[in-house]
PDB file of N, CA and C in Angstrom:
ATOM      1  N   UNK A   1     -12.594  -5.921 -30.211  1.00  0.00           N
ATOM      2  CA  UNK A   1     -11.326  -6.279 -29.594  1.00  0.00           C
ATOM      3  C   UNK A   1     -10.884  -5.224 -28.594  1.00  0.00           C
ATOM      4  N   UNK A   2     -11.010  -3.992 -28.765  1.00  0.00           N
ATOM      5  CA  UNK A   2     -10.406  -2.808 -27.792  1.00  0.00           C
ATOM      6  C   UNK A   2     -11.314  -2.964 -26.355  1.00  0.00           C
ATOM      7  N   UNK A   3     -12.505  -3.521 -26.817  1.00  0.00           N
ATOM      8  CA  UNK A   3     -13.383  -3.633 -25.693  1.00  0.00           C
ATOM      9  C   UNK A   3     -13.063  -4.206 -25.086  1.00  0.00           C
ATOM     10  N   UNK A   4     -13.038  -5.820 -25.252  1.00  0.00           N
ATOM     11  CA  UNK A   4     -12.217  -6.591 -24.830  1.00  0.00           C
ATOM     12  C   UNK A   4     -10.831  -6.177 -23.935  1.00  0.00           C
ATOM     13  N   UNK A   5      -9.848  -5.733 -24.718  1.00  0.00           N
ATOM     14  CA  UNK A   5      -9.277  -5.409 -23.594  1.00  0.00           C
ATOM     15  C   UNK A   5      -8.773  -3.886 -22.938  1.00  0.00           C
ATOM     16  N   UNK A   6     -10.112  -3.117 -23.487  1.00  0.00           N
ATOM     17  CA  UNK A   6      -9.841  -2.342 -22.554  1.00  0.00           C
ATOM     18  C   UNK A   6     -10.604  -2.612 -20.658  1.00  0.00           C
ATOM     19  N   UNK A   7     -11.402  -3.702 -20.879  1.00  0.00           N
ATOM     20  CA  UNK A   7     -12.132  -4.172 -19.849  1.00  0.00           C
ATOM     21  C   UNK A   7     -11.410  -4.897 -18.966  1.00  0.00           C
ATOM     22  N   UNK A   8     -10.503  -5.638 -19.112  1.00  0.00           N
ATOM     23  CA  UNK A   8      -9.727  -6.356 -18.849  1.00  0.00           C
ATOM     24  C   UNK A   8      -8.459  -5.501 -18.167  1.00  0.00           C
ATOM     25  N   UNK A   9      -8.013  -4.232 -18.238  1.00  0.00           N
ATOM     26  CA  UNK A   9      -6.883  -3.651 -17.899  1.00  0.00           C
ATOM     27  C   UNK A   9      -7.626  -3.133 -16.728  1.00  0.00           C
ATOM     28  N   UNK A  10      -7.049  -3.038 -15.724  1.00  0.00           N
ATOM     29  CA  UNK A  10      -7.444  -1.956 -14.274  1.00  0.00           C
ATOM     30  C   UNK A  10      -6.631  -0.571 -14.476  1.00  0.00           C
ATOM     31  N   UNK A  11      -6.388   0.570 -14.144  1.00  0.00           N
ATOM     32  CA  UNK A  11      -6.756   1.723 -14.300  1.00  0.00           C
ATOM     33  C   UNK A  11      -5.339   1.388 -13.019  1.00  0.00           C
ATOM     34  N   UNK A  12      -4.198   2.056 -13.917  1.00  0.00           N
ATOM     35  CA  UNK A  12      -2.891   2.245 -13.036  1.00  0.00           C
ATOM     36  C   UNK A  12      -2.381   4.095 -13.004  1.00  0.00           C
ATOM     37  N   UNK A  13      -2.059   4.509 -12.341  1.00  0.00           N
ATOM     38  CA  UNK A  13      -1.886   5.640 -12.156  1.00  0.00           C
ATOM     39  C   UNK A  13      -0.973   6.260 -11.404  1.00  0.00           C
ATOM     40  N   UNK A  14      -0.051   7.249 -11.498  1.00  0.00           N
ATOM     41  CA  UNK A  14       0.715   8.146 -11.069  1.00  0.00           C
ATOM     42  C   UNK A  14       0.222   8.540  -9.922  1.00  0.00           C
ATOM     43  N   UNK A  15       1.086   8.747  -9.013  1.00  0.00           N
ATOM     44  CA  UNK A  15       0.624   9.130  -7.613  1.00  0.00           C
ATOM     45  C   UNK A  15       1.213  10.409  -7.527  1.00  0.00           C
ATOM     46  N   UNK A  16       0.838  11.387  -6.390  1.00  0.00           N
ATOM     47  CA  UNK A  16       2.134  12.607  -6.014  1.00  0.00           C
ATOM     48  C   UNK A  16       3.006  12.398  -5.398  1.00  0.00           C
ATOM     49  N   UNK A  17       3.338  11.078  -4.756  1.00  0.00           N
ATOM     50  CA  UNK A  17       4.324  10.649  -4.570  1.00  0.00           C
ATOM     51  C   UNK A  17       5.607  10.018  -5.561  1.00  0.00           C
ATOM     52  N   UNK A  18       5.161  10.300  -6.716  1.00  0.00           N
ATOM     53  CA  UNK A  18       5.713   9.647  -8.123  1.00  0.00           C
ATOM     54  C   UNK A  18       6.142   7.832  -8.041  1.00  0.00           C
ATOM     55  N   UNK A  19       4.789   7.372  -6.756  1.00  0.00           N
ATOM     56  CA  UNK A  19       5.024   5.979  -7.514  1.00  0.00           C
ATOM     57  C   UNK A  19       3.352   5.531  -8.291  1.00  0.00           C
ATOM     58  N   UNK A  20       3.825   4.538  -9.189  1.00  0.00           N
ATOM     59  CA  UNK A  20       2.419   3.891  -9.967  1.00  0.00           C
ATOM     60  C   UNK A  20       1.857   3.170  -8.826  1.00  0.00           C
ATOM     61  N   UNK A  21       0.382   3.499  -9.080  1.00  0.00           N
ATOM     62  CA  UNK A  21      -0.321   3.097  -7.865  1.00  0.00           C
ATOM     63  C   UNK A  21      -1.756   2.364  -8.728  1.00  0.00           C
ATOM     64  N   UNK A  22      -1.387   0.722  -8.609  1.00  0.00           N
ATOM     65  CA  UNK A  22      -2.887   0.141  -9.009  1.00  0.00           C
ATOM     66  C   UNK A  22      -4.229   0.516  -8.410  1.00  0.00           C
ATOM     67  N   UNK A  23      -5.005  -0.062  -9.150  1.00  0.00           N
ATOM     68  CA  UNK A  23      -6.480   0.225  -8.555  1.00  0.00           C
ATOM     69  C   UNK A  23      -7.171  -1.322  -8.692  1.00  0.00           C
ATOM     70  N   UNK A  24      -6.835  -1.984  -7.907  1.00  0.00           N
ATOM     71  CA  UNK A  24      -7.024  -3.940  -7.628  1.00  0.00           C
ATOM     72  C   UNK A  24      -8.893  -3.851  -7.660  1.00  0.00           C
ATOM     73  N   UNK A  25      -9.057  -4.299  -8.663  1.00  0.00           N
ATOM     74  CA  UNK A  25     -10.527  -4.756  -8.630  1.00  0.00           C
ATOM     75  C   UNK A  25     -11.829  -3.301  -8.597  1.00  0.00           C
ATOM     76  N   UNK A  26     -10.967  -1.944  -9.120  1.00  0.00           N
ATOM     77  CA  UNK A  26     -12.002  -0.778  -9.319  1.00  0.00           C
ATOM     78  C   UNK A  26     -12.110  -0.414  -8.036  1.00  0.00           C
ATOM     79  N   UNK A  27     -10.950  -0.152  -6.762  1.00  0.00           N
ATOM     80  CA  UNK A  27     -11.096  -0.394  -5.500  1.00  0.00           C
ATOM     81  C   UNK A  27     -11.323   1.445  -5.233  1.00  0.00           C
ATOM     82  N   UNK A  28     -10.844   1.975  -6.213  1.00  0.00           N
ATOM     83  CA  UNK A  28     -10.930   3.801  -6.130  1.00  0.00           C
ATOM     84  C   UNK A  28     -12.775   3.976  -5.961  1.00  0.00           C
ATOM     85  N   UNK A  29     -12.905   3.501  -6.300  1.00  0.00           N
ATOM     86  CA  UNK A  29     -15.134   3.905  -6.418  1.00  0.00           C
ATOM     87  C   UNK A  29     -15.294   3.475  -5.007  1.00  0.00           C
ATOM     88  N   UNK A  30     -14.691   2.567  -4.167  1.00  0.00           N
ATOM     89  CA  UNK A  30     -15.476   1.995  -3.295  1.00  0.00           C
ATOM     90  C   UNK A  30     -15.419   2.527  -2.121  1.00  0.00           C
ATOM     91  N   UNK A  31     -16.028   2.093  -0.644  1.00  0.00           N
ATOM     92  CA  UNK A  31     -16.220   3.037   0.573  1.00  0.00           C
ATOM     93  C   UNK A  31     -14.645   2.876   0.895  1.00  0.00           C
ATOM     94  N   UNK A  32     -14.554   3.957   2.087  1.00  0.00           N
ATOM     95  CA  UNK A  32     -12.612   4.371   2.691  1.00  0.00           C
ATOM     96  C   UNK A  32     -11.898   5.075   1.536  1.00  0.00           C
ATOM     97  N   UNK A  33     -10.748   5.729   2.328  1.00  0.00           N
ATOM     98  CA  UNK A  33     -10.431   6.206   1.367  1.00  0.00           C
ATOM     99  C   UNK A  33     -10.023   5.566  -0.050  1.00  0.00           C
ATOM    100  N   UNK A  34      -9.508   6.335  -0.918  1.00  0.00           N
ATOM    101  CA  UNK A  34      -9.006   6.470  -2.141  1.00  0.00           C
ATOM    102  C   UNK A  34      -7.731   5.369  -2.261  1.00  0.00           C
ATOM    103  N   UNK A  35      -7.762   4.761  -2.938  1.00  0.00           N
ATOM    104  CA  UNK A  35      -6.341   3.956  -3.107  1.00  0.00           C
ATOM    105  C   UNK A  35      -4.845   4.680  -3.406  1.00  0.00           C
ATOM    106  N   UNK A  36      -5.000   6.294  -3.768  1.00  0.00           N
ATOM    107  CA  UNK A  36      -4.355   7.096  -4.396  1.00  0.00           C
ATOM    108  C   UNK A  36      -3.754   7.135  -2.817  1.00  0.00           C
ATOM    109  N   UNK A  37      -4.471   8.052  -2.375  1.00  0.00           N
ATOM    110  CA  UNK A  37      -4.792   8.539  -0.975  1.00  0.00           C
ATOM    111  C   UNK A  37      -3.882   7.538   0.069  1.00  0.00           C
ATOM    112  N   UNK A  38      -4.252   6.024  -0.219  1.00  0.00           N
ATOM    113  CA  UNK A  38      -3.299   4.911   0.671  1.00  0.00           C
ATOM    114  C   UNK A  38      -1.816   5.137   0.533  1.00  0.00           C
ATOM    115  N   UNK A  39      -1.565   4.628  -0.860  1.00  0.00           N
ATOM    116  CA  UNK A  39      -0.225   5.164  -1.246  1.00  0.00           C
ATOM    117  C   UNK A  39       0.268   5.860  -1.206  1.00  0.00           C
ATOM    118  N   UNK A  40      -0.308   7.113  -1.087  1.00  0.00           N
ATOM    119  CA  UNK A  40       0.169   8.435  -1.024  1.00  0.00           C
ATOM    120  C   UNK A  40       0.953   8.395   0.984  1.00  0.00           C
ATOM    121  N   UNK A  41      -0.148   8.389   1.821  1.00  0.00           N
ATOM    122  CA  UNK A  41       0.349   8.609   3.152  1.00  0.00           C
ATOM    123  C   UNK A  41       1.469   7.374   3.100  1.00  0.00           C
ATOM    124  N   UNK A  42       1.012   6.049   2.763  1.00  0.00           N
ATOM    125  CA  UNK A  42       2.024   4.778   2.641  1.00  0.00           C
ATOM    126  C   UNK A  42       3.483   5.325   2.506  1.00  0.00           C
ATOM    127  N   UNK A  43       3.325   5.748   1.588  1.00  0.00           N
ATOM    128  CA  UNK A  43       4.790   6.384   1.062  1.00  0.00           C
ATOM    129  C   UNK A  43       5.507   6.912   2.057  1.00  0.00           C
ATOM    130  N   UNK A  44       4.573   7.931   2.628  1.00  0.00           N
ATOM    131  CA  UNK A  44       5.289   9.034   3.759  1.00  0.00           C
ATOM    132  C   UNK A  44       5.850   8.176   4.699  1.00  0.00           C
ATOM    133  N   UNK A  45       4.629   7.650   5.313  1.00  0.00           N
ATOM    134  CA  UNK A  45       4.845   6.649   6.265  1.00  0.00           C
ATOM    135  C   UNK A  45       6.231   5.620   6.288  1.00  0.00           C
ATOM    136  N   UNK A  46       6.509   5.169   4.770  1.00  0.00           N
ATOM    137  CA  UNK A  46       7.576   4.402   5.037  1.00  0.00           C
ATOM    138  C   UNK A  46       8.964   4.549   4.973  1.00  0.00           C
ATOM    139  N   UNK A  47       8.946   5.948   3.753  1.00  0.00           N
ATOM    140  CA  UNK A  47      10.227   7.015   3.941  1.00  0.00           C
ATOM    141  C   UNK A  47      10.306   7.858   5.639  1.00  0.00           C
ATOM    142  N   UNK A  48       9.374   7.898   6.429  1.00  0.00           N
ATOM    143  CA  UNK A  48      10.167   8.324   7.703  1.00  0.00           C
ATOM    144  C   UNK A  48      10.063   7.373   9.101  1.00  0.00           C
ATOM    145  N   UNK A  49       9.709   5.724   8.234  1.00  0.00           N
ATOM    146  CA  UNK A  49      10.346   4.846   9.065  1.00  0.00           C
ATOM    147  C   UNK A  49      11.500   4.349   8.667  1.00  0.00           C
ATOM    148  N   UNK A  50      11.654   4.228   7.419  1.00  0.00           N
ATOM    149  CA  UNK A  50      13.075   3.601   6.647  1.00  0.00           C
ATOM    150  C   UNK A  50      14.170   5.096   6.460  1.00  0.00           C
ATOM    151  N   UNK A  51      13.546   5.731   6.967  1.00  0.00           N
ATOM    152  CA  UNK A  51      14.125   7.297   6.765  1.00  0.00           C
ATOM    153  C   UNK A  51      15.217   7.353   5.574  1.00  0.00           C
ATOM    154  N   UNK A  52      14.489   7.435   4.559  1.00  0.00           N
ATOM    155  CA  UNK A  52      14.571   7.497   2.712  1.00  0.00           C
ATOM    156  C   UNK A  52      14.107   8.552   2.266  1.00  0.00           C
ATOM    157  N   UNK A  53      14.260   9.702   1.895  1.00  0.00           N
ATOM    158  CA  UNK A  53      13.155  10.446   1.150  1.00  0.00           C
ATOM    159  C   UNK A  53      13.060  10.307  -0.161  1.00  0.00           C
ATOM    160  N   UNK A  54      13.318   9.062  -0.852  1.00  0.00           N
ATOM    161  CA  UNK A  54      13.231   9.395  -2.055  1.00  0.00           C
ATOM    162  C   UNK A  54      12.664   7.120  -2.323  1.00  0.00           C
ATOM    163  N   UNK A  55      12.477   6.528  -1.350  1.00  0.00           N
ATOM    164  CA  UNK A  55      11.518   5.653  -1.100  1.00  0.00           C
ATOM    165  C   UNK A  55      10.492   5.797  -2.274  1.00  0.00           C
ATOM    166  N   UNK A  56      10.339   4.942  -3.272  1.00  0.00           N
ATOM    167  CA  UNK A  56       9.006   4.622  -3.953  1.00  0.00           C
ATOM    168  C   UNK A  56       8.661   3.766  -4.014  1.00  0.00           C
ATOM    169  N   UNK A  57       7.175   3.442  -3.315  1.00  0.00           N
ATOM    170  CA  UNK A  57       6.999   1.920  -3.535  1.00  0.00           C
ATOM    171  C   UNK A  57       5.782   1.885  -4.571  1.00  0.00           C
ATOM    172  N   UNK A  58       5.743   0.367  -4.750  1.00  0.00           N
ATOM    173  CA  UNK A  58       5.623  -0.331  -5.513  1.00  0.00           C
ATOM    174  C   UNK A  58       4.424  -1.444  -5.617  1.00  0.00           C
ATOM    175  N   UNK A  59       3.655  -1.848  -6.134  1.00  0.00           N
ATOM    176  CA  UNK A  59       2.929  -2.856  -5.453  1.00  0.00           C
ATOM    177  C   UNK A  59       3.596  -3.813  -5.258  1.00  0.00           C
ATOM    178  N   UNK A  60       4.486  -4.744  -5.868  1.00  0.00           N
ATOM    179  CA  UNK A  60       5.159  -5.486  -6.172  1.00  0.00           C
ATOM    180  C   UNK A  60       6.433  -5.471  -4.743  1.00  0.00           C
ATOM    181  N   UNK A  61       6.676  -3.885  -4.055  1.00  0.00           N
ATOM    182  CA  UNK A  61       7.767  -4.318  -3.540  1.00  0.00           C
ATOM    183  C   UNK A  61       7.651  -5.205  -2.123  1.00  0.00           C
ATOM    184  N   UNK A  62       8.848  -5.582  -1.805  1.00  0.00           N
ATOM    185  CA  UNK A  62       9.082  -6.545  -0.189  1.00  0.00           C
ATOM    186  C   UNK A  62      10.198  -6.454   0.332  1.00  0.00           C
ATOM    187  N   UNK A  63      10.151  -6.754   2.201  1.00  0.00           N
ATOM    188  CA  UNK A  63      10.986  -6.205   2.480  1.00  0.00           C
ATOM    189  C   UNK A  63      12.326  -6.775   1.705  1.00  0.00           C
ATOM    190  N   UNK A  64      12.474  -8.004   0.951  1.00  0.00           N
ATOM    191  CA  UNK A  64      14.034  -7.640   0.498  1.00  0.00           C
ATOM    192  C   UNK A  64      14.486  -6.497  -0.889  1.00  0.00           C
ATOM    193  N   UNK A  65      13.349  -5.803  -0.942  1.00  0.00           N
ATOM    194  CA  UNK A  65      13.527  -4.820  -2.022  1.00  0.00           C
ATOM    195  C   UNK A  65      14.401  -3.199  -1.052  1.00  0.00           C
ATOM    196  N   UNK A  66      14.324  -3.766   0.134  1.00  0.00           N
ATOM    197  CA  UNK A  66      14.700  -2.348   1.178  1.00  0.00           C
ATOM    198  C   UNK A  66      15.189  -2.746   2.098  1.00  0.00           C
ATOM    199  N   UNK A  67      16.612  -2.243   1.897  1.00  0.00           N
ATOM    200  CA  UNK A  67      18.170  -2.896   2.786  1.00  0.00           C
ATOM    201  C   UNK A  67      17.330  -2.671   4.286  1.00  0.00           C
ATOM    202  N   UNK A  68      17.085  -1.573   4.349  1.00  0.00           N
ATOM    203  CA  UNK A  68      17.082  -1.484   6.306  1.00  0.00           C
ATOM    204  C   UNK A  68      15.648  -2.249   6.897  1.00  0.00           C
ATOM    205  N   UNK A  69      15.261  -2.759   6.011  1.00  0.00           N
ATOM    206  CA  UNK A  69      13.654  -3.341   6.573  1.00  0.00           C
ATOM    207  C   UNK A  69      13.830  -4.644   6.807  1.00  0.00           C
ATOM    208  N   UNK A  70      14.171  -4.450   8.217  1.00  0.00           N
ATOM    209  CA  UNK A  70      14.246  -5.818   9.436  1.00  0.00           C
ATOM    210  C   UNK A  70      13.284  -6.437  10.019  1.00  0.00           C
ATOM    211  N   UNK A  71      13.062  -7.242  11.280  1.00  0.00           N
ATOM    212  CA  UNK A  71      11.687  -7.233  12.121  1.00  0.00           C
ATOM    213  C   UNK A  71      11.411  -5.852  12.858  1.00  0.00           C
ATOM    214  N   UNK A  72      12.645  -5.023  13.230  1.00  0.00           N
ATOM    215  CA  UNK A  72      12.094  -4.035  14.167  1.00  0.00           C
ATOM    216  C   UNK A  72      11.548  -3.215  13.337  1.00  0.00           C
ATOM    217  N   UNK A  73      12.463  -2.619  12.007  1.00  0.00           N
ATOM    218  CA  UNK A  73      11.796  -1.492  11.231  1.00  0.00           C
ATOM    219  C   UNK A  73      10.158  -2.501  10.893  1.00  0.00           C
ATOM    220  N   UNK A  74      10.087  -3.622  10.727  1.00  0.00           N
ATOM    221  CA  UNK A  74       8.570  -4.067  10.768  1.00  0.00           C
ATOM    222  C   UNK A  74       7.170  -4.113  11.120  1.00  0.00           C
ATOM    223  N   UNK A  75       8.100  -3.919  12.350  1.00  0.00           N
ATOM    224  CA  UNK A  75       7.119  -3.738  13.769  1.00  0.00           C
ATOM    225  C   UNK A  75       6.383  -2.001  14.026  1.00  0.00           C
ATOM    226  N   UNK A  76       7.517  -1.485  13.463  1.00  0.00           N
ATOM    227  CA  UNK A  76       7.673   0.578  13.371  1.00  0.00           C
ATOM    228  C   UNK A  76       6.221   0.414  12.289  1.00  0.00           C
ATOM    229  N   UNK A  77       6.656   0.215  11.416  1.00  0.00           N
ATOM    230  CA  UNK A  77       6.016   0.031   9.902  1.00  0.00           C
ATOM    231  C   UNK A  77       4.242  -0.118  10.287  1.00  0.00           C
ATOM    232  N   UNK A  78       4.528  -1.517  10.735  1.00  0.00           N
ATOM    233  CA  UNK A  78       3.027  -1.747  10.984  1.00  0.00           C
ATOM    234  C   UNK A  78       2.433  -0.838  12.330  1.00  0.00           C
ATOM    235  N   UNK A  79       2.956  -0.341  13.228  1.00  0.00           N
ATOM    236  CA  UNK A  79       2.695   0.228  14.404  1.00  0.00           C
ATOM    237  C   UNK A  79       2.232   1.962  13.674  1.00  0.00           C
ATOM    238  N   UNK A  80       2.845   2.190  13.111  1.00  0.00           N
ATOM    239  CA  UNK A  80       2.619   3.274  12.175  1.00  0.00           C
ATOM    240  C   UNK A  80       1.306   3.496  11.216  1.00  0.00           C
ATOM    241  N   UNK A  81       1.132   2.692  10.741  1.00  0.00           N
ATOM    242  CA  UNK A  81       0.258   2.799   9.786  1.00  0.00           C
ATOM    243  C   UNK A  81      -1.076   2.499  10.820  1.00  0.00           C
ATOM    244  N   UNK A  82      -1.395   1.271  11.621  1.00  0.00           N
ATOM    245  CA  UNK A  82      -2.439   1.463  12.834  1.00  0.00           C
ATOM    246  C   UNK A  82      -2.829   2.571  13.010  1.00  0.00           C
ATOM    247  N   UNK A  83      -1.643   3.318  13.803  1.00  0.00           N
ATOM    248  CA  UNK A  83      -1.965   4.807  13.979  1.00  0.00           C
ATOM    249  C   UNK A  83      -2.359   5.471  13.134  1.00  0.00           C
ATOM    250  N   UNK A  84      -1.478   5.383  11.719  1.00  0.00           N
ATOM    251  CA  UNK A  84      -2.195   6.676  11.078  1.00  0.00           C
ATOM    252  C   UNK A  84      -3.949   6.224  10.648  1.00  0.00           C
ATOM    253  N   UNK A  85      -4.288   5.033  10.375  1.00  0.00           N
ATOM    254  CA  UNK A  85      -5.528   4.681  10.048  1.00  0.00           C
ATOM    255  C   UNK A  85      -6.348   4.464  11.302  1.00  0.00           C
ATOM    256  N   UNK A  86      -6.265   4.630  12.829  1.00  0.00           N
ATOM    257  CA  UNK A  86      -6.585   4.188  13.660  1.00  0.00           C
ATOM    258  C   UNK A  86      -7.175   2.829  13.318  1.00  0.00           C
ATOM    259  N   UNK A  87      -6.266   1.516  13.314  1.00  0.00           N
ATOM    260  CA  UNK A  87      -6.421   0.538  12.903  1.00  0.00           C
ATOM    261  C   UNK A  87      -5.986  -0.780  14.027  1.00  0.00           C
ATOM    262  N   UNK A  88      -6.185  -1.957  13.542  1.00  0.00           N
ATOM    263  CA  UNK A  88      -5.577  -2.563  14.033  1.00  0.00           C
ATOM    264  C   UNK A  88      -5.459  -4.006  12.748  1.00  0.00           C
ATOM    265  N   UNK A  89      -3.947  -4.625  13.236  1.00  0.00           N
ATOM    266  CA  UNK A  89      -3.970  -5.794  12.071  1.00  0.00           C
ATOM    267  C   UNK A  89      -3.831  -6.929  13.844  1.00  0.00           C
ATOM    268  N   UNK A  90      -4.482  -8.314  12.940  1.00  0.00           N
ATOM    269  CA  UNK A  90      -4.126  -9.545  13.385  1.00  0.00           C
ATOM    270  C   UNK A  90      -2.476 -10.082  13.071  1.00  0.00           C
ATOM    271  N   UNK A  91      -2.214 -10.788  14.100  1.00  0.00           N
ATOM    272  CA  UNK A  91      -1.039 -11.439  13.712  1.00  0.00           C
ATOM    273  C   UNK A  91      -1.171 -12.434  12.174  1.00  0.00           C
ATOM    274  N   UNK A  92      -2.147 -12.779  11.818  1.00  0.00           N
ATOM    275  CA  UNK A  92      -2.184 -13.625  10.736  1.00  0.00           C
ATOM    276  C   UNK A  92      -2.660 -12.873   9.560  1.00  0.00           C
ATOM    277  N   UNK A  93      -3.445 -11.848   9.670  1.00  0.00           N
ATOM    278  CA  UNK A  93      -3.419 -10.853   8.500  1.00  0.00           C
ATOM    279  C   UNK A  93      -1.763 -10.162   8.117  1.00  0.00           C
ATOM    280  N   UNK A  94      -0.783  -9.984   9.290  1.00  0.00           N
ATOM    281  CA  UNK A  94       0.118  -8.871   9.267  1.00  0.00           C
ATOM    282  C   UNK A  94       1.378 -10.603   8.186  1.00  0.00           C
ATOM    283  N   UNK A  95       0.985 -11.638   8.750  1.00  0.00           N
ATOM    284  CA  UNK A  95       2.044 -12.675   8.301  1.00  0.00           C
ATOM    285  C   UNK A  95       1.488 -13.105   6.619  1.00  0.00           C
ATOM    286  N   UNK A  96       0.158 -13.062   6.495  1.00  0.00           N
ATOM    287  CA  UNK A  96       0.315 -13.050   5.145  1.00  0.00           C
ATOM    288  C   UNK A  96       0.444 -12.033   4.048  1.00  0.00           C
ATOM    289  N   UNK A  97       0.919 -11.080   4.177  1.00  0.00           N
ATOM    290  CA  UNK A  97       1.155 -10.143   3.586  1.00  0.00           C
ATOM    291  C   UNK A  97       2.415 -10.208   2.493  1.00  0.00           C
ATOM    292  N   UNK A  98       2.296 -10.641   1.510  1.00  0.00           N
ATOM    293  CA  UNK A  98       3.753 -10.902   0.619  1.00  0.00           C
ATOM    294  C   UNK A  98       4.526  -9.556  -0.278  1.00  0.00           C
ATOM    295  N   UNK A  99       3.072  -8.569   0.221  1.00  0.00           N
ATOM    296  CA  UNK A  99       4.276  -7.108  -0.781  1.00  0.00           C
ATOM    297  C   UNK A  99       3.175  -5.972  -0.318  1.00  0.00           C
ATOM    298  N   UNK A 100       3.871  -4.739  -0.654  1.00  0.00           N
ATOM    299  CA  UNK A 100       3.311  -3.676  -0.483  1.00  0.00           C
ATOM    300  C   UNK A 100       1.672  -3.360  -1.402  1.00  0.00           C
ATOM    301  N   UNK A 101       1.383  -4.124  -2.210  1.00  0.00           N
ATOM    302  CA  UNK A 101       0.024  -4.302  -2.788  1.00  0.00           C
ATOM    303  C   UNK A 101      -0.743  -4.785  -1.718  1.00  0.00           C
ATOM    304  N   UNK A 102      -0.372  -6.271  -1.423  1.00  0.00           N
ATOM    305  CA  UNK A 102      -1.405  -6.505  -0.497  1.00  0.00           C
ATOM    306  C   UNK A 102      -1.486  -6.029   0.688  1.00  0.00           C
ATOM    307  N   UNK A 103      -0.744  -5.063   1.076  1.00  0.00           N
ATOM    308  CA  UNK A 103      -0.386  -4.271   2.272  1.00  0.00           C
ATOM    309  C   UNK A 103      -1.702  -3.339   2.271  1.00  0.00           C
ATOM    310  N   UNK A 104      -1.532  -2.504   1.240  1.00  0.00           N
ATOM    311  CA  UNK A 104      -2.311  -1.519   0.497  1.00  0.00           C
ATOM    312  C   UNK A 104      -3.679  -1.914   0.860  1.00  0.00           C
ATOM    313  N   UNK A 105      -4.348  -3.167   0.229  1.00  0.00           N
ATOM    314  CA  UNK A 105      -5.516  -3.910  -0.294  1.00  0.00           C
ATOM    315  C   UNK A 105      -6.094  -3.983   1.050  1.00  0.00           C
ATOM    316  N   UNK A 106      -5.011  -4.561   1.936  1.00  0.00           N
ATOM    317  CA  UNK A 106      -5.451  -4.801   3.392  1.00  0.00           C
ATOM    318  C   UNK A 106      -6.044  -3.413   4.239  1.00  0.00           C
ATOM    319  N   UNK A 107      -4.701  -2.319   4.168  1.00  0.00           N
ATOM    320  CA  UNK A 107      -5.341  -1.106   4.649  1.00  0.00           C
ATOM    321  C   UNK A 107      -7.028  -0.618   4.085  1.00  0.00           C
ATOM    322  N   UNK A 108      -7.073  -0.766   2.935  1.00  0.00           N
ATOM    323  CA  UNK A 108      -8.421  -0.445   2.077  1.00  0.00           C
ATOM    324  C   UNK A 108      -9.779  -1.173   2.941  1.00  0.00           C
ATOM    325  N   UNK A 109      -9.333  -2.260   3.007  1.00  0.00           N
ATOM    326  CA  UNK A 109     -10.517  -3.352   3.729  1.00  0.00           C
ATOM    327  C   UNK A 109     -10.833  -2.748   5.339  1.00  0.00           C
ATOM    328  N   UNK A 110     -10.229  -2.640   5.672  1.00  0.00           N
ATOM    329  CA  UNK A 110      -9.908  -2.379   7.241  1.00  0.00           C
ATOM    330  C   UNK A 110     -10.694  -1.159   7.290  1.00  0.00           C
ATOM    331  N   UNK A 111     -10.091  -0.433   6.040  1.00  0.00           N
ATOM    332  CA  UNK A 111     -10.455   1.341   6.544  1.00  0.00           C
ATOM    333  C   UNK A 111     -12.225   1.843   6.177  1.00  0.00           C
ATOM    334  N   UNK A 112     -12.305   0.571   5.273  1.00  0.00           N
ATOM    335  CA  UNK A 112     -13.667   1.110   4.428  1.00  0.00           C
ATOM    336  C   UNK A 112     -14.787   0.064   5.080  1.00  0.00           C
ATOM    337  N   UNK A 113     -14.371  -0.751   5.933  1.00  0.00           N
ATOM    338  CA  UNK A 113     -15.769  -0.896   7.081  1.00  0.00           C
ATOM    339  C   UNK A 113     -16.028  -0.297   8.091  1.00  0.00           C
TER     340      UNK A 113
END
């Protein structure tokens, strides 16, 4: 039985940013950075666009979890993170995005091809 579900649980963890930061599908082993590592700059990134320092996100969170996150702070947000990953999103990758997990998941994909 422990086997069972210890197989079944994914591996959640404390960040130095002090938010819990999943690991979606054992995504820490795989190529790009670290999922720790995402969240970690994520964080920065969104406390000095929402200019919060005390901002923790969440996988779970969206923008109605964060009063000042409009289309423009949106636009900052995603223009930001491009840069810091030298990246780029599609308009239809950036629209299905329903929370800061799959935000995350997305940066991971992008960064690790």
């Amino acid at each position: 039985m422990i086997s069972t579900l210890t197989a079944a649980v994914r591996p959640v963890f404390l960040s130095t940013t002090g938010c819990w930061c999943p690991d979606p599908a054992g995504a820490l082993f795989k190529g790009g950075p670290l999922m720790q590592d995402i969240y970690d700059t994520l964080t920065h990134i969104f406390r000095d666009v929402f200019d919060d320092d005390v901002l923790a996100l969440t996988p779970a969170m969206t923008a109605d979890d964060v009063d000042e996150w409009d289309s423009l702070t949106h636009i900052r947000l995603i223009v930001a993170v491009e840069q810091e990953w030298d990246i780029r999103f599609t308009v239809p990758e950036v629209t299905a995005l329903e929370n800061v997990g799959q935000f995350v998941e997305l940066i991971h994909r992008k960064t690790a091809s």
